[in-house]
Protein backbone atom coordinates (compact mmCIF):
# COMPACT_ATOMS: atom_id res chain seq x y z
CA UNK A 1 -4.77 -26.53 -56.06
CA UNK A 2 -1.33 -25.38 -55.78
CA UNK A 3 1.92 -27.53 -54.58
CA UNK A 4 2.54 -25.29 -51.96
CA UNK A 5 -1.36 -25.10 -50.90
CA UNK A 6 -1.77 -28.87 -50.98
CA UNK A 7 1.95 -29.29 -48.91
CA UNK A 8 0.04 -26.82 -46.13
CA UNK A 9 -2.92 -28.68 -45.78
CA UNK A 10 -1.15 -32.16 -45.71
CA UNK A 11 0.78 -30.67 -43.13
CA UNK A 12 -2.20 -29.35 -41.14
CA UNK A 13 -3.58 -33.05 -41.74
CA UNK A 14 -0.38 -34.61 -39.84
CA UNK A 15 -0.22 -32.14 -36.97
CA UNK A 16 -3.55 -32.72 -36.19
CA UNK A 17 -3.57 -36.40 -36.62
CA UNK A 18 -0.77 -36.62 -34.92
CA UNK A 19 -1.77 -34.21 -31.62
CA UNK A 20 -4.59 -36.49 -30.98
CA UNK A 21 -2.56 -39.77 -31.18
CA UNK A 22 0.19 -38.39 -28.71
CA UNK A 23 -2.38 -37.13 -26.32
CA UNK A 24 -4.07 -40.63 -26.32
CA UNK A 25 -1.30 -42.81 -26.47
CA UNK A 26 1.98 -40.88 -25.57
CA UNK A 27 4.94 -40.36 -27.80
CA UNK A 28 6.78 -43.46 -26.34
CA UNK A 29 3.67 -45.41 -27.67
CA UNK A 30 2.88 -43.60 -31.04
CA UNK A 31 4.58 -44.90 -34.25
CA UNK A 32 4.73 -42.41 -37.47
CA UNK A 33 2.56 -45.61 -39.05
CA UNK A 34 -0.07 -44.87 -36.42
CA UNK A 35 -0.34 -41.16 -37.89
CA UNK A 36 0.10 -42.42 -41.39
CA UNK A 37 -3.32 -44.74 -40.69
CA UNK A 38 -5.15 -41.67 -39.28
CA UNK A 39 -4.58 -39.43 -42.46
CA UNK A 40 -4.59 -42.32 -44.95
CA UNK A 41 -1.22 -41.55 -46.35
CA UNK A 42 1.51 -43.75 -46.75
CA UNK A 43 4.27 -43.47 -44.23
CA UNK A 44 6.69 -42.20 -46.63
CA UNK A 45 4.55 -38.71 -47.12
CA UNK A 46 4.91 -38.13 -43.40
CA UNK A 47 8.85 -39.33 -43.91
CA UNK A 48 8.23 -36.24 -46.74
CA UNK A 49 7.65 -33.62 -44.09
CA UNK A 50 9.28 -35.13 -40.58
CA UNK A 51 12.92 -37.34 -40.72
CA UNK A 52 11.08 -39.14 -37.38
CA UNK A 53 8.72 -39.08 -34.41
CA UNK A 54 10.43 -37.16 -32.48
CA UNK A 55 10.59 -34.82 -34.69
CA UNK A 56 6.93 -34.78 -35.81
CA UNK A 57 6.69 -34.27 -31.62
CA UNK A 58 8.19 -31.13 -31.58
CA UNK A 59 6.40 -29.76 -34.77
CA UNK A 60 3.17 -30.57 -32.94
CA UNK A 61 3.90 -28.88 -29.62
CA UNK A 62 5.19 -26.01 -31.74
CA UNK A 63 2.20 -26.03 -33.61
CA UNK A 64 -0.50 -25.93 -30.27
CA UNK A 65 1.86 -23.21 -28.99
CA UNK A 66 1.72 -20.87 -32.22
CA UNK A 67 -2.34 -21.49 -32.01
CA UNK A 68 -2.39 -20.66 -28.36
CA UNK A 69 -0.67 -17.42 -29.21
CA UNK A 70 -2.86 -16.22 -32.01
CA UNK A 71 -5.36 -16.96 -29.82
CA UNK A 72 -4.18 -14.98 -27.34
CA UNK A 73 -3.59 -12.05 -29.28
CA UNK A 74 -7.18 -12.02 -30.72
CA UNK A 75 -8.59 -11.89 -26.93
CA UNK A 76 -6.20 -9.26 -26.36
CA UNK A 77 -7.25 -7.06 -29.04
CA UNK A 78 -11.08 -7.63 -28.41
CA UNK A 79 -10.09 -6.05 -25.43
CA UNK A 80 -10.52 -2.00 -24.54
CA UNK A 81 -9.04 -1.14 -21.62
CA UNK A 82 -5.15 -1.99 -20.38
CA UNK A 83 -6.65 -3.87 -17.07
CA UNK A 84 -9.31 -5.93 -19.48
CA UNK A 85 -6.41 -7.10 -21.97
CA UNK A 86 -4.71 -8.18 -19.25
CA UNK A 87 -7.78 -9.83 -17.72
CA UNK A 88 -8.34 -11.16 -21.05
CA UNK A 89 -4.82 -12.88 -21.32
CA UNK A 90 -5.12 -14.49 -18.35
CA UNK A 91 -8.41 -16.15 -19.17
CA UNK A 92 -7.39 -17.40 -22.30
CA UNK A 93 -4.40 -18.65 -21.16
CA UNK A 94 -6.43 -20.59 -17.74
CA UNK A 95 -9.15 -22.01 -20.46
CA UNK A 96 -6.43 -22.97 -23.39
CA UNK A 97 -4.57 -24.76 -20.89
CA UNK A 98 -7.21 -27.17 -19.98
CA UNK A 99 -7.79 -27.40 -24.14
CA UNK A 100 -4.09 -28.67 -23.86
CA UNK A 101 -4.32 -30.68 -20.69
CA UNK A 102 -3.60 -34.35 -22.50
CA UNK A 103 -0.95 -33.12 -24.77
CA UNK A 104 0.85 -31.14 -21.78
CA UNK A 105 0.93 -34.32 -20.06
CA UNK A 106 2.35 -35.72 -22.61
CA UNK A 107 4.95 -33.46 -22.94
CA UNK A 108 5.59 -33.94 -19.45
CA UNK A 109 6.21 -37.22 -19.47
CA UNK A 110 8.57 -37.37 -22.45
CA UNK A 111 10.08 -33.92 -21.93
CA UNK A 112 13.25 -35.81 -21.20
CA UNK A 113 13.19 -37.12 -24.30
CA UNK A 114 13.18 -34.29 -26.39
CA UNK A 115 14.32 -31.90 -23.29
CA UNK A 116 16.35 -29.42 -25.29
CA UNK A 117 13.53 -28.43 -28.43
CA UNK A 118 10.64 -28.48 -25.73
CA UNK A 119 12.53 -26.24 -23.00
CA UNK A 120 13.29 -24.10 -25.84
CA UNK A 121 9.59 -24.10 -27.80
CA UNK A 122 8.41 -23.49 -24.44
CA UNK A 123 11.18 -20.61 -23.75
CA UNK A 124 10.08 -18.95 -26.90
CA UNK A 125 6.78 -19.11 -25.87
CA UNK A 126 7.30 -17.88 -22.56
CA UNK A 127 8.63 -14.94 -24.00
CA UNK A 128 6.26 -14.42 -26.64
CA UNK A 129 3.95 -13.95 -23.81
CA UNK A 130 6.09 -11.47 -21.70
CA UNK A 131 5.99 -9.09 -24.81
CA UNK A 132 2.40 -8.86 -24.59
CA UNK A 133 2.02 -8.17 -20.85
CA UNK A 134 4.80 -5.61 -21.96
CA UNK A 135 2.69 -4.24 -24.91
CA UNK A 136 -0.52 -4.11 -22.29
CA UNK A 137 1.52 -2.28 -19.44
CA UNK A 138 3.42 0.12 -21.94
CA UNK A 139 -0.45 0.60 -23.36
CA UNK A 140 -1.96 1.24 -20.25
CA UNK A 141 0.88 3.80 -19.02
CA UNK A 142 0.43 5.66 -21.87
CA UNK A 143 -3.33 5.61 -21.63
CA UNK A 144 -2.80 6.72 -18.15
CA UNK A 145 -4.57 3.81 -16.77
CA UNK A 146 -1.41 2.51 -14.92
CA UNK A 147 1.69 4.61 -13.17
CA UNK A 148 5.08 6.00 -15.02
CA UNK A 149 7.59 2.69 -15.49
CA UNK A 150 10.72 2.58 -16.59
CA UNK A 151 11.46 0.01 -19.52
CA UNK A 152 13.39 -1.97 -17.07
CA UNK A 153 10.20 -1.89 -14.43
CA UNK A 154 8.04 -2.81 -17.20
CA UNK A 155 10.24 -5.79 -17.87
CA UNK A 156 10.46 -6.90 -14.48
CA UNK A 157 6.94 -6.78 -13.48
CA UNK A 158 6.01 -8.49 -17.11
CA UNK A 159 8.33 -11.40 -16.56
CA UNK A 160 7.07 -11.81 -12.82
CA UNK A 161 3.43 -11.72 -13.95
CA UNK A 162 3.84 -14.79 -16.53
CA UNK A 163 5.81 -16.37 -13.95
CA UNK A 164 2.38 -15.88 -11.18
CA UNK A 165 0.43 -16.27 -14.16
CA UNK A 166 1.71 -19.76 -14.90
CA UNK A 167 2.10 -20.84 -11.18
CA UNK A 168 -1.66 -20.64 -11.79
CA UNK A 169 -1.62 -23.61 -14.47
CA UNK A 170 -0.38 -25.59 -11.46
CA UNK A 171 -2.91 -24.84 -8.48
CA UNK A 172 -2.00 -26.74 -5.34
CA UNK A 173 -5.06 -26.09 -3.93
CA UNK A 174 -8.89 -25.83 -4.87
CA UNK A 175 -8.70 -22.29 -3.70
CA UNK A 176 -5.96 -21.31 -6.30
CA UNK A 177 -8.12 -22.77 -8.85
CA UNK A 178 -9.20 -19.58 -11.47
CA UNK A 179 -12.35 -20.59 -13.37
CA UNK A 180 -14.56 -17.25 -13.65
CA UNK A 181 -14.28 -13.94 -14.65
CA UNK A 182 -14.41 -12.77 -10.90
CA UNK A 183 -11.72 -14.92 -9.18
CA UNK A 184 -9.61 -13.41 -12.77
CA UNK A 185 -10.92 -10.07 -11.59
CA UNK A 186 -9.67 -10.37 -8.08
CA UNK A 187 -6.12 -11.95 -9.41
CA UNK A 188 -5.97 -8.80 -11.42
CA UNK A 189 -6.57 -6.52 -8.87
CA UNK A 190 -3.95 -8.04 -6.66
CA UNK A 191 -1.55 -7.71 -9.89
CA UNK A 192 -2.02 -4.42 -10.44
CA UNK A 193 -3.02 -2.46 -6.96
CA UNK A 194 -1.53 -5.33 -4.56
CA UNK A 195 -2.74 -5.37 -0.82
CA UNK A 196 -2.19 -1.74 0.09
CA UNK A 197 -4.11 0.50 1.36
């Protein structure tokens, strides 16, 4: 096996070891000997690939971000139509956010801690996301599925749908709650056609 094979799958090995001991525990809890134990490495191989915890922290959440992005894309592109990639995007993203549920509280409660990397991890993702509602609209315009926009419509309404789309993450009521292709179908619907007549 390669150098550069064997450094990717000890790195795989950490991430992973180390996503499931901060979900359990917490990053104020967790200790780089903690991961070490779960891989069973020596704490100088993770001192190899992360200078500390915190740092290890940040490569994880970057990690489950980049996953839930490819995974994203792939139910996007199983997708035909404009409306069903959308409908597919906002599925994914409902059902990998309960996947992430103990890390993102995690996150949460350390954010402070690491505020700057995470509020920009999670700005990158953020807008990783608005360029695919952007690809999907531009798609669907072009298809003739959806109305004539303007690149700087386009942009608007993208940004404005990730922003609905994650005020959905946080439901304040069971109502709000989106766990079905039909309540997505209706939250669609009210994205693209609104209340009007």
């Amino acid at each position: 096996m390669q150098q550069t094979q064997r450094d990717e799958k000890t790195v795989k090995e950490i991430l992973e070891a180390a996503r499931i001991i901060f979900s359990h525990y917490g990053l104020k809890k967790s200790t780089m000997d903690d991961v070490a134990k779960a891989i069973g490495k020596g704490k100088s191989t993770l001192y190899y690939y992360y200078p500390g915890k915190n740092e290890l922290f940040e490569a994880v959440v970057a990690d489950e971000l980049q996953k839930l992005i490819r995974i994203t894309r792939l139910a996007m592109n199983s997708a035909n139509t404009s409306r069903d990639k959308l409908k597919a995007l906002l599925l994914k993203r409902l059902e990998l956010s309960k996947h992430m549920h103990n890390l993102g509280q995690v996150i949460k409660q350390d954010i402070f801690d690491n505020f700057e990397k995470i509020c920009s991890l999670k700005r990158q993702f953020e807008q990783t996301q608005v360029e695919f509602i952007k690809e999907i609209i531009l798609g669907g315009v072009q298809a003739g599925e959806f109305k004539k926009m303007s690149p700087e419509e386009i942009s608007f309404f993208s940004n404005w749908v990730i922003a609905g789309f994650n005020g959905l993450l946080l439901p304040t009521t069971s109502e709000c709650l989106i766990e079905s292709d039909e309540a997505a179908e209706k939250v669609i619907q009210l994205i693209l056609y609104g209340i009007g007549n």
